[in-house]
Protein backbone atom coordinates (compact mmCIF):
# COMPACT_ATOMS: atom_id res chain seq x y z
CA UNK A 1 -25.97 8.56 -29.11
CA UNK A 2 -28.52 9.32 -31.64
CA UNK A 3 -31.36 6.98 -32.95
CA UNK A 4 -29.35 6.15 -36.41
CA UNK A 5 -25.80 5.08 -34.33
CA UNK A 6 -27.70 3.05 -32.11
CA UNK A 7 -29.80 1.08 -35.25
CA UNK A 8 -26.36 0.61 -36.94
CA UNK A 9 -25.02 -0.39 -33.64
CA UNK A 10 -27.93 -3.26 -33.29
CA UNK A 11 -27.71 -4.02 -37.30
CA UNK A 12 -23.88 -4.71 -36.66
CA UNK A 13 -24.60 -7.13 -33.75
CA UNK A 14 -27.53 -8.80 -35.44
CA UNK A 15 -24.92 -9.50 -38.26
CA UNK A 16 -22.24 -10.94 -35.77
CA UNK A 17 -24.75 -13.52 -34.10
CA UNK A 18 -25.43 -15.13 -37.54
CA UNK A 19 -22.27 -15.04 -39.37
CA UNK A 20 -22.29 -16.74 -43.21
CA UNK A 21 -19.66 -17.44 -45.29
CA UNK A 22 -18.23 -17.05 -48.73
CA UNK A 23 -21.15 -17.10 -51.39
CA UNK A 24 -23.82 -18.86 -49.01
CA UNK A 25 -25.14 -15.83 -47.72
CA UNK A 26 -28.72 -16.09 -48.05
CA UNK A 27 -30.07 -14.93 -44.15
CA UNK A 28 -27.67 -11.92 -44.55
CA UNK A 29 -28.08 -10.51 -48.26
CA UNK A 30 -31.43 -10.93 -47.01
CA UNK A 31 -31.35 -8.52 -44.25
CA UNK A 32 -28.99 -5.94 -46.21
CA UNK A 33 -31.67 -5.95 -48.85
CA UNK A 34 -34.54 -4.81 -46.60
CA UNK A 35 -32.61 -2.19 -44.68
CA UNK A 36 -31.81 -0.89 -48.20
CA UNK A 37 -35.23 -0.78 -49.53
CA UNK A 38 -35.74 0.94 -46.01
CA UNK A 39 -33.49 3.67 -46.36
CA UNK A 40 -34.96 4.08 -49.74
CA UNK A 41 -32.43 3.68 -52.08
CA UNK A 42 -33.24 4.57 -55.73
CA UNK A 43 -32.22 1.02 -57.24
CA UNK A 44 -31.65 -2.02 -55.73
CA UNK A 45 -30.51 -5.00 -57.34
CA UNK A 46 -29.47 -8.26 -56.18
CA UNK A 47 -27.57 -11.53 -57.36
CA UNK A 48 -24.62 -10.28 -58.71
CA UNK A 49 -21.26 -12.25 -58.36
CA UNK A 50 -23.83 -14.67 -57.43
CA UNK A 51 -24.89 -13.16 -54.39
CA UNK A 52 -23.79 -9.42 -54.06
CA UNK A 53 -25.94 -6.29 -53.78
CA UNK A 54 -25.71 -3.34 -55.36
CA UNK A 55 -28.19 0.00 -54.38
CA UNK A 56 -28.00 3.19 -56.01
CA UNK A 57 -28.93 6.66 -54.35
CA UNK A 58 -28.90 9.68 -56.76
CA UNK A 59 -27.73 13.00 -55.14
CA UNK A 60 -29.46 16.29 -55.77
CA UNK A 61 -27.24 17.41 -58.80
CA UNK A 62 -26.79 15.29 -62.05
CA UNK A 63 -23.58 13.93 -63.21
CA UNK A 64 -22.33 11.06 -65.35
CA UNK A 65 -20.04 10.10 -62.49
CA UNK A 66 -20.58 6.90 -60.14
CA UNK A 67 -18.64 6.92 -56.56
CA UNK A 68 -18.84 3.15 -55.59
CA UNK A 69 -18.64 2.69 -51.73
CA UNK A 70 -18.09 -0.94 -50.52
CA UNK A 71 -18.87 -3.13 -47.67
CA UNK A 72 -18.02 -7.29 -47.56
CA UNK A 73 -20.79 -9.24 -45.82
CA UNK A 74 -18.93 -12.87 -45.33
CA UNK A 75 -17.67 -14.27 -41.85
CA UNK A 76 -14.92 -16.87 -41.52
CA UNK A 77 -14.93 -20.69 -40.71
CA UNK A 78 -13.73 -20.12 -36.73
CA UNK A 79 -15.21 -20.68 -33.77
CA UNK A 80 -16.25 -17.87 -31.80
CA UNK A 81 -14.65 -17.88 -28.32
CA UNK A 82 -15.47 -14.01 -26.96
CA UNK A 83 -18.95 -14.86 -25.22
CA UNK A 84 -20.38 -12.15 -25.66
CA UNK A 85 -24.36 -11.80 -25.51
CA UNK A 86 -24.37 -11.13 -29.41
CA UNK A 87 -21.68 -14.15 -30.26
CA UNK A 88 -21.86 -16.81 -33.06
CA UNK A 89 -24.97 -18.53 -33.01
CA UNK A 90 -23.19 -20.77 -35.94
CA UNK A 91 -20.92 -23.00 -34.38
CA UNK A 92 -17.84 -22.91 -36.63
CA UNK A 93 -18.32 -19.40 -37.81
CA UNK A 94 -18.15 -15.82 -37.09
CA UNK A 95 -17.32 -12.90 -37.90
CA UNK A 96 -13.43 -12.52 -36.71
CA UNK A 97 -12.48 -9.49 -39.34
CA UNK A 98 -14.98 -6.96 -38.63
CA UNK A 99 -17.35 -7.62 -41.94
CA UNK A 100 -20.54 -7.00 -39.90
CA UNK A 101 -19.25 -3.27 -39.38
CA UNK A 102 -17.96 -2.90 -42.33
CA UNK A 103 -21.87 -3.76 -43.60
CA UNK A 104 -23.57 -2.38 -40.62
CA UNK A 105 -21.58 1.40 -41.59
CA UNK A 106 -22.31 1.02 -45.42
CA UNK A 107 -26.49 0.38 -44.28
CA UNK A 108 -25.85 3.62 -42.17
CA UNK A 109 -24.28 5.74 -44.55
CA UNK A 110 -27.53 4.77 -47.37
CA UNK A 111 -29.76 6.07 -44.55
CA UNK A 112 -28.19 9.25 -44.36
CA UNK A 113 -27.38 9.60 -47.97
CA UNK A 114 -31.12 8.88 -49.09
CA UNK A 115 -32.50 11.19 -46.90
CA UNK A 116 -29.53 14.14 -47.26
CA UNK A 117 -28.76 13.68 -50.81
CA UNK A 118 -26.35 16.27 -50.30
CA UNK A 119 -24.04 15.33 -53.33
CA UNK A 120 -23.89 15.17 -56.84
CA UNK A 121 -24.14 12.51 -59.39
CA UNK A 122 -24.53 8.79 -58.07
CA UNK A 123 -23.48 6.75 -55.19
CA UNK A 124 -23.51 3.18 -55.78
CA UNK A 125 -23.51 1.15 -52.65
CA UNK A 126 -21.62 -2.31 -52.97
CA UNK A 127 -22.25 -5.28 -50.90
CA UNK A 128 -20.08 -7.77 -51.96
CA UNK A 129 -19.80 -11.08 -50.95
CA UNK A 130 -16.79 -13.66 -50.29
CA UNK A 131 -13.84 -11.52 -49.75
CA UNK A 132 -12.53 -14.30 -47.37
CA UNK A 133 -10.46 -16.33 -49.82
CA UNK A 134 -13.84 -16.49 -52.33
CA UNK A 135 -12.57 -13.12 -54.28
CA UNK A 136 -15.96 -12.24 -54.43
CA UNK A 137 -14.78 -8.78 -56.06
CA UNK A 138 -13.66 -10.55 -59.29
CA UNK A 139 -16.87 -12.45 -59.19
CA UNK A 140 -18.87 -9.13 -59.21
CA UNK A 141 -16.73 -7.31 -61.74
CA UNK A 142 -16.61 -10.92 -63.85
CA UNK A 143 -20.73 -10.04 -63.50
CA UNK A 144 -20.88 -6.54 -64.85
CA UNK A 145 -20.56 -4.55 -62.15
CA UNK A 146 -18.58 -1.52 -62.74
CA UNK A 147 -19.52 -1.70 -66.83
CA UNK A 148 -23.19 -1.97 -65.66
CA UNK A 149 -23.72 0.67 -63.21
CA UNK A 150 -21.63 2.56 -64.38
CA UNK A 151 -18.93 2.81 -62.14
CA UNK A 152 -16.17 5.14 -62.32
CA UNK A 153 -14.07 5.24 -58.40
CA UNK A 154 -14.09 2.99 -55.88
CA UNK A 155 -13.98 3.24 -52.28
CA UNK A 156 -13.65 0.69 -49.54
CA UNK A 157 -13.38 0.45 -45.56
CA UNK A 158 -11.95 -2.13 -43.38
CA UNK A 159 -11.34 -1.93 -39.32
CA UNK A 160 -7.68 -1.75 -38.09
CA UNK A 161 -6.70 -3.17 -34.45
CA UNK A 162 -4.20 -1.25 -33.00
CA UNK A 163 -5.12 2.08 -34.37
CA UNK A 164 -7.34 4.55 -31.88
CA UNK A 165 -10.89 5.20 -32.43
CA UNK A 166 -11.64 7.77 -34.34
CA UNK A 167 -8.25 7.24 -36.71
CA UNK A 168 -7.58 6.68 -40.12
CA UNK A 169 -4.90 5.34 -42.09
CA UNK A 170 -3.70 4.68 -46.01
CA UNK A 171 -1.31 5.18 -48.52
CA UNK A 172 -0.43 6.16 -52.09
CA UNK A 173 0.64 2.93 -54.00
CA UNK A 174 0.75 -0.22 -53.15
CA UNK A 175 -0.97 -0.57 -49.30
CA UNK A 176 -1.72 -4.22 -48.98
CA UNK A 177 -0.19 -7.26 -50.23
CA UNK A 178 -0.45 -9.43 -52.93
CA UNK A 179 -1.70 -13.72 -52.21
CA UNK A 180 -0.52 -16.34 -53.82
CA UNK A 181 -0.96 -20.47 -52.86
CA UNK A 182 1.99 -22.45 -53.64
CA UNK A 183 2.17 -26.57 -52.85
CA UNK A 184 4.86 -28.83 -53.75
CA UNK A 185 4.37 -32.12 -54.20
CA UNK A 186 7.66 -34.51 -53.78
CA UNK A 187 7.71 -38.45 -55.47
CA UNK A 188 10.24 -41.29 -54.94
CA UNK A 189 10.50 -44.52 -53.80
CA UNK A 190 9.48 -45.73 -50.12
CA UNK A 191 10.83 -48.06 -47.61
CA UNK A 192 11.30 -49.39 -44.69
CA UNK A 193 13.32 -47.36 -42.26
CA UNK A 194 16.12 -49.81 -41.28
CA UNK A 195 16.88 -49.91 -45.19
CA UNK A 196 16.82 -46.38 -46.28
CA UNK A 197 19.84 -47.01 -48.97
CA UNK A 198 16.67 -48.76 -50.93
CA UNK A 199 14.83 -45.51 -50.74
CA UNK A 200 14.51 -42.00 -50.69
CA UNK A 201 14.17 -39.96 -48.02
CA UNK A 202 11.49 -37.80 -48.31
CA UNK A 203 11.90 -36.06 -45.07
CA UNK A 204 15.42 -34.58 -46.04
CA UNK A 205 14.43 -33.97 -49.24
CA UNK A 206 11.27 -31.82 -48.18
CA UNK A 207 13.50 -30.07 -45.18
CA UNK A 208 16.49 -29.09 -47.62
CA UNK A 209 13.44 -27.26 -49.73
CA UNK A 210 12.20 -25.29 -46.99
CA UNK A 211 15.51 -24.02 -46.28
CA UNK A 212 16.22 -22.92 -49.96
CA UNK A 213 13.01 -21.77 -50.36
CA UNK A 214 13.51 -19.18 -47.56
CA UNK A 215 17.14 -17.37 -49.97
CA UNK A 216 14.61 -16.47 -52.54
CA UNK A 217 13.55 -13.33 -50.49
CA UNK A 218 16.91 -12.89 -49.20
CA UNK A 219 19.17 -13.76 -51.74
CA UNK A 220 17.44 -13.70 -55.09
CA UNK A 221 15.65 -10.20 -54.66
CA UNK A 222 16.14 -6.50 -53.98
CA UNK A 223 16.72 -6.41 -50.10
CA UNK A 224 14.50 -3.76 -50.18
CA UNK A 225 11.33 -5.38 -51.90
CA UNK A 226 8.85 -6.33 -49.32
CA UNK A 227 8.25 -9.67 -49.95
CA UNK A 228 7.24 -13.19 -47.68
CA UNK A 229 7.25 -16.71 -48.28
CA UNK A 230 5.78 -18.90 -45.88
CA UNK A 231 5.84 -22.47 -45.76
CA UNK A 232 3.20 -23.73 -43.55
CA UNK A 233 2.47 -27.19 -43.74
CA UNK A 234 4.77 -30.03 -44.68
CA UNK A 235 3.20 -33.50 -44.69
CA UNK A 236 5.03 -36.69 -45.04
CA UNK A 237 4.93 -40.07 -43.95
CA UNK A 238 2.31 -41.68 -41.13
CA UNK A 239 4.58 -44.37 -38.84
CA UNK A 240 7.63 -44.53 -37.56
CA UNK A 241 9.25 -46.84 -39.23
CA UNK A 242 8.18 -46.39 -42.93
CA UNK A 243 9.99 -44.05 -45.06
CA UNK A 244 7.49 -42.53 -47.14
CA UNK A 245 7.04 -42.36 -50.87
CA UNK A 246 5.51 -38.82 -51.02
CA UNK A 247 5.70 -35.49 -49.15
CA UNK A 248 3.68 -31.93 -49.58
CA UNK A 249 5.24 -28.75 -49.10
CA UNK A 250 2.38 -25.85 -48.89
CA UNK A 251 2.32 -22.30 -48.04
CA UNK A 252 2.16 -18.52 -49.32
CA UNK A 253 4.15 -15.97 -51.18
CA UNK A 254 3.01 -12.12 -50.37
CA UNK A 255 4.39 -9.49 -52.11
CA UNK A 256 3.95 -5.34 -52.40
CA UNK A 257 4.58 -5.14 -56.60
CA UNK A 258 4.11 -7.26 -59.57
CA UNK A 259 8.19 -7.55 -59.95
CA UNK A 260 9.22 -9.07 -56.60
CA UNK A 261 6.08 -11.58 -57.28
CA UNK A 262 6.73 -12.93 -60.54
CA UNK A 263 10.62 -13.23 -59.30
CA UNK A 264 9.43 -15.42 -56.43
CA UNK A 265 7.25 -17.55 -58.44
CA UNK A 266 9.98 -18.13 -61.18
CA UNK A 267 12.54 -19.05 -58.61
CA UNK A 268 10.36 -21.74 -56.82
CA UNK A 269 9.77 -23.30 -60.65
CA UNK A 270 13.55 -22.88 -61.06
CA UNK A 271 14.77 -24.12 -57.73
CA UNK A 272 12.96 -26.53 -55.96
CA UNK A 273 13.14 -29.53 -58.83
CA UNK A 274 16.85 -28.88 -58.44
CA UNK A 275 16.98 -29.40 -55.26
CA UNK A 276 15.06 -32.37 -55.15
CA UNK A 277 17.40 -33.71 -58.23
CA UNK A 278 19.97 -33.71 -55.75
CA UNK A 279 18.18 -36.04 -53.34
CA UNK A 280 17.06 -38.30 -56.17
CA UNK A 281 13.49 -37.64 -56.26
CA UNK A 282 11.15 -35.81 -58.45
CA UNK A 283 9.20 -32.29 -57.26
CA UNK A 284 6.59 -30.47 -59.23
CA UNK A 285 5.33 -26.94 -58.04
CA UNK A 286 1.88 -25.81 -58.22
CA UNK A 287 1.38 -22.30 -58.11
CA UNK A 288 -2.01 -20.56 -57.82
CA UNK A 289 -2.57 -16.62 -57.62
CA UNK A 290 -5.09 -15.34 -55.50
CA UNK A 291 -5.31 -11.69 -54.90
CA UNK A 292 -3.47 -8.99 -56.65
CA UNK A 293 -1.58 -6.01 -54.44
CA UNK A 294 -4.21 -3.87 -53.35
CA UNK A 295 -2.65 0.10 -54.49
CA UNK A 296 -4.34 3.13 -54.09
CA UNK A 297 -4.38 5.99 -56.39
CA UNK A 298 -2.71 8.89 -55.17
CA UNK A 299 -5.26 11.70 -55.80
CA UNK A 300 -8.18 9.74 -54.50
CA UNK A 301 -6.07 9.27 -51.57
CA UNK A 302 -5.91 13.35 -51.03
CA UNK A 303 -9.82 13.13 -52.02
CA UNK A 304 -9.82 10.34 -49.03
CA UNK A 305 -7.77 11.50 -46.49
CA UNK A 306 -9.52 15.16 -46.82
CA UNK A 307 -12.64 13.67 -46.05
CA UNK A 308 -11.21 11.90 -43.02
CA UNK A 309 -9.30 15.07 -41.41
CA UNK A 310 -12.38 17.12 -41.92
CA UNK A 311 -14.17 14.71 -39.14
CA UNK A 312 -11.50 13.79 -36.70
CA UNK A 313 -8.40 16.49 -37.46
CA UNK A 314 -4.71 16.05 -39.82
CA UNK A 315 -3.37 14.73 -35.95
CA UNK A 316 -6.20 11.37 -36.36
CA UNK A 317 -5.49 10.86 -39.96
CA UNK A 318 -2.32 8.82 -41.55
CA UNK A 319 -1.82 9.27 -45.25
CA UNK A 320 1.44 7.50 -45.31
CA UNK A 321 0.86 4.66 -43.11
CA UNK A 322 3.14 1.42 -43.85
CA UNK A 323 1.74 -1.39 -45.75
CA UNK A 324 1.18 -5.10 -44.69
CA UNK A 325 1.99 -7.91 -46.12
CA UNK A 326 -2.01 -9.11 -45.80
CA UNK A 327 -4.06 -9.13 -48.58
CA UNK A 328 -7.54 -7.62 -49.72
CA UNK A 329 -9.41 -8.78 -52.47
CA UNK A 330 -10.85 -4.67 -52.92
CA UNK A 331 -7.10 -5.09 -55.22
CA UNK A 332 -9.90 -6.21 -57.72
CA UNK A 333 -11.55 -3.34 -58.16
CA UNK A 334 -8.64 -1.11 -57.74
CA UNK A 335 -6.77 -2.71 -60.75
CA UNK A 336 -10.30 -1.72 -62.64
CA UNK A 337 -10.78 1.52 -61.33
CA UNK A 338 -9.34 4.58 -59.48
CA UNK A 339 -10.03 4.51 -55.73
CA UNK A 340 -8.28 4.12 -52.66
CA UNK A 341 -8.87 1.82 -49.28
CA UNK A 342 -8.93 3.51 -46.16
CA UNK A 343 -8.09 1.47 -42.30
CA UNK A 344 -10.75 2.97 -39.53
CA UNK A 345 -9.50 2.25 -36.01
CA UNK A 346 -10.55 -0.61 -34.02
CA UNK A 347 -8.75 -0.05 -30.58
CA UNK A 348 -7.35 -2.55 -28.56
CA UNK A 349 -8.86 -5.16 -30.04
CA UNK A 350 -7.39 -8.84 -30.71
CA UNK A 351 -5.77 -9.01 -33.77
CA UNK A 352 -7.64 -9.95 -37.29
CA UNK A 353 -8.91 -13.33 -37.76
CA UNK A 354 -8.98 -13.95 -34.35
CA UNK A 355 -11.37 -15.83 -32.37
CA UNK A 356 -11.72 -13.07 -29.42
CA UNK A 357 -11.58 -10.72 -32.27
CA UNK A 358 -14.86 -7.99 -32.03
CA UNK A 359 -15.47 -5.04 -34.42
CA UNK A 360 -15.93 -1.71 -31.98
CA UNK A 361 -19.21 -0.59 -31.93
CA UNK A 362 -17.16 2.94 -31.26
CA UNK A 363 -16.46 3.01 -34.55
CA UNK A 364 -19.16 3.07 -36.39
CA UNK A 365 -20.46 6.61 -35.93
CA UNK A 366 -17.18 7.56 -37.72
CA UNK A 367 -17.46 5.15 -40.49
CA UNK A 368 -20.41 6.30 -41.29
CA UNK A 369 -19.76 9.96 -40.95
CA UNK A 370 -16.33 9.36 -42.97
CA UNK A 371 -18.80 7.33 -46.18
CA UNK A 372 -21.10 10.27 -46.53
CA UNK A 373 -18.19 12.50 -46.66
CA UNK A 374 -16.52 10.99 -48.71
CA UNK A 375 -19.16 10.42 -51.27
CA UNK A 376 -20.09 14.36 -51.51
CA UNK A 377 -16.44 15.32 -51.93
CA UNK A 378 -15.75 12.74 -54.75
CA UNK A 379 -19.12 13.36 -56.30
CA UNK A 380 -18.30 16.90 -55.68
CA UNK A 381 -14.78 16.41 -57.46
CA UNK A 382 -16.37 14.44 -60.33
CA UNK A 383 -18.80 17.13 -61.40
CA UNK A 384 -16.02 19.88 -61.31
CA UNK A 385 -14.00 17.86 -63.62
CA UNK A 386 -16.67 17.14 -65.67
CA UNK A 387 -17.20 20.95 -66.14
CA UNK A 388 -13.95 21.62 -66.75
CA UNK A 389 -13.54 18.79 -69.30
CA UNK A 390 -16.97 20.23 -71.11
């Protein structure tokens, strides 16, 4: 293992013992900072989206073009439960969906880029923070970032369990899922429950709504439309013998196109204060978008997955892998510009989000050799459309 694995390796585990979240990020857009000016980068600026980072490194040949390459710093609100030597030192916290590599291969690649500067044109390194449910990409985009730095194709990386070290995996289209927050909120009258013909029961209400709710997907769209609604957490009443006056429905509604989503959320507006009409009480439903489907343009997928076979081989790379029903909030920057995520295997890991979850240190040799590739052949691609435009 060479001297620049095993720094990444250490940067990645320093990054994993003090895990921040969302926008506070202060110890860790500290340390990505100083490894940046390290590597030196040609521009480094700080404070965008209130806390990202953004370095530039300009590659031997000029070019109007701008690859962006990006890495999410935050951690998530769980406690850490894997004991290893370099665990949590933040009770409440880690880092359970692999974050510190995805940083610790970013810092890697500007090394090697800064030094090589085997490409054309501009690589603009992206360090963005609150991807956990913060959609720190808007927040950077809502702050300039692709207008100001001129941005033209973006890039990102995230670790897969499951798949092999050393693998890769994407699609054209739509790869990841679209997030949306529903709650419904349920009103009537309470009571006591030996009287409940001078109430209304919330309870059966709520119960008949979950079970509606669940022929949207299967009645009330194309079969063959991925699409989930999950209702998580129903909350009503607090004794035994009290019939409640309120009830809260919450949960999500994922979805792979823009269609099957606003279909779902016009049927829960439709449905659910029927429904509850027929019970005698009155629902509202509060509907909140978070992410947008996260899909990947088709030719800088070929741009992507050629820069993954030439490392590992066509038998280690999956261009048409199937999508999930998660979500990514990199959907931001790929509804603003052309790009493509990419999945780099994790092994045998525990699942995302978990807390035994660990990022393989095995990986990050080939995330790193997969970002410099990848930013000479789209830098490379740029500047030989930009002659052919001229």
């Amino acid at each position: 293992m060479n001297d620049d694995i095993e720094r990444a390796i250490g940067w990645r585990r320093h990054l994993h013992a003090h895990p921040e979240i969302l926008y506070d990020l202060p110890v860790t857009t500290r340390f990505v900072a100083k490894r940046l000016a390290e590597a030196g980068v040609d521009v480094l600026e700080t404070g965008i989206g209130r806390c990202g980072i953004v370095a530039l490194i300009h590659g031997r040949t000029p070019s109007s073009r701008v690859v962006g390459l990006r890495a999410d710093m935050d951690a998530l609100p769980i406690d850490e439960q894997t004991a290893l030597p370099y665990a949590s030192r933040t009770p409440g916290r880690m880092h359970a969906c692999g974050h510190d590599g995805h940083t610790a291969m970013l810092l890697g690649a500007a090394r090697r880029l800064a030094t090589t500067r085997a490409f054309s044109g501009t690589i603009a390194l992206v360090f963005q923070p609150a991807e956990e449910g913060g959609a720190g990409a808007k927040a950077m985009i809502d702050d300039g970032v692709l207008a100001r730095f001129g941005i033209t194709e973006m890039y990102g990386l995230h670790a897969m369990p499951a798949l092999p070290i050393g693998h890769f995996a994407t699609r054209p289209g739509a790869l990841m899922a679209s997030s949306d927050l529903i709650a419904i909120e349920l009103n009537g009258r309470g009571g006591h429950a030996g009287a409940p013909h001078l109430a209304d029961d919330m309870v059966l209400a709520g119960a008949a709504i979950v079970q509606a709710v669940q022929r949207i997907t299967s009645r009330t769209l194309d079969p063959i439309e991925p699409a989930v609604v999950s209702l998580t957490c129903f909350q009503a009443g607090e004794r035994e013998n009290v019939m409640p006056a309120t009830a809260t429905i919450r949960g999500t509604v994922r979805a792979l196109n823009e269609t099957a989503r606003q279909g779902i959320e016009r049927e829960l507006r439709r449905m659910v204060p029927k429904v509850a009409e027929g019970f005698g009480v009155e629902a509202s439903v509060s509907y909140r978008r978070e992410y947008p489907v996260t899909v990947n343009n088709a030719d800088k997928v070929t741009l992507a997955v050629g820069a993954a076979r030439a490392l590992v081989g066509d038998q280690a790379v999956d261009r048409a892998t199937r999508p999930i029903l998660a979500s990514e909030d990199f959907a931001y920057f790929l509804a603003e510009r052309p790009g493509a995520f990419v999945f780099i295997g994790n092994g045998p890991s525990s699942p995302l989000h978990s807390p035994t979850f660990d990022f393989a240190d095995a990986a990050i040799p080939f995330g790193i050799d997969f970002l410099c590739r990848l930013a000479e052949l789209a830098t490379a691609a740029s500047a030989a459309n930009e002659r052919t435009s001229s």
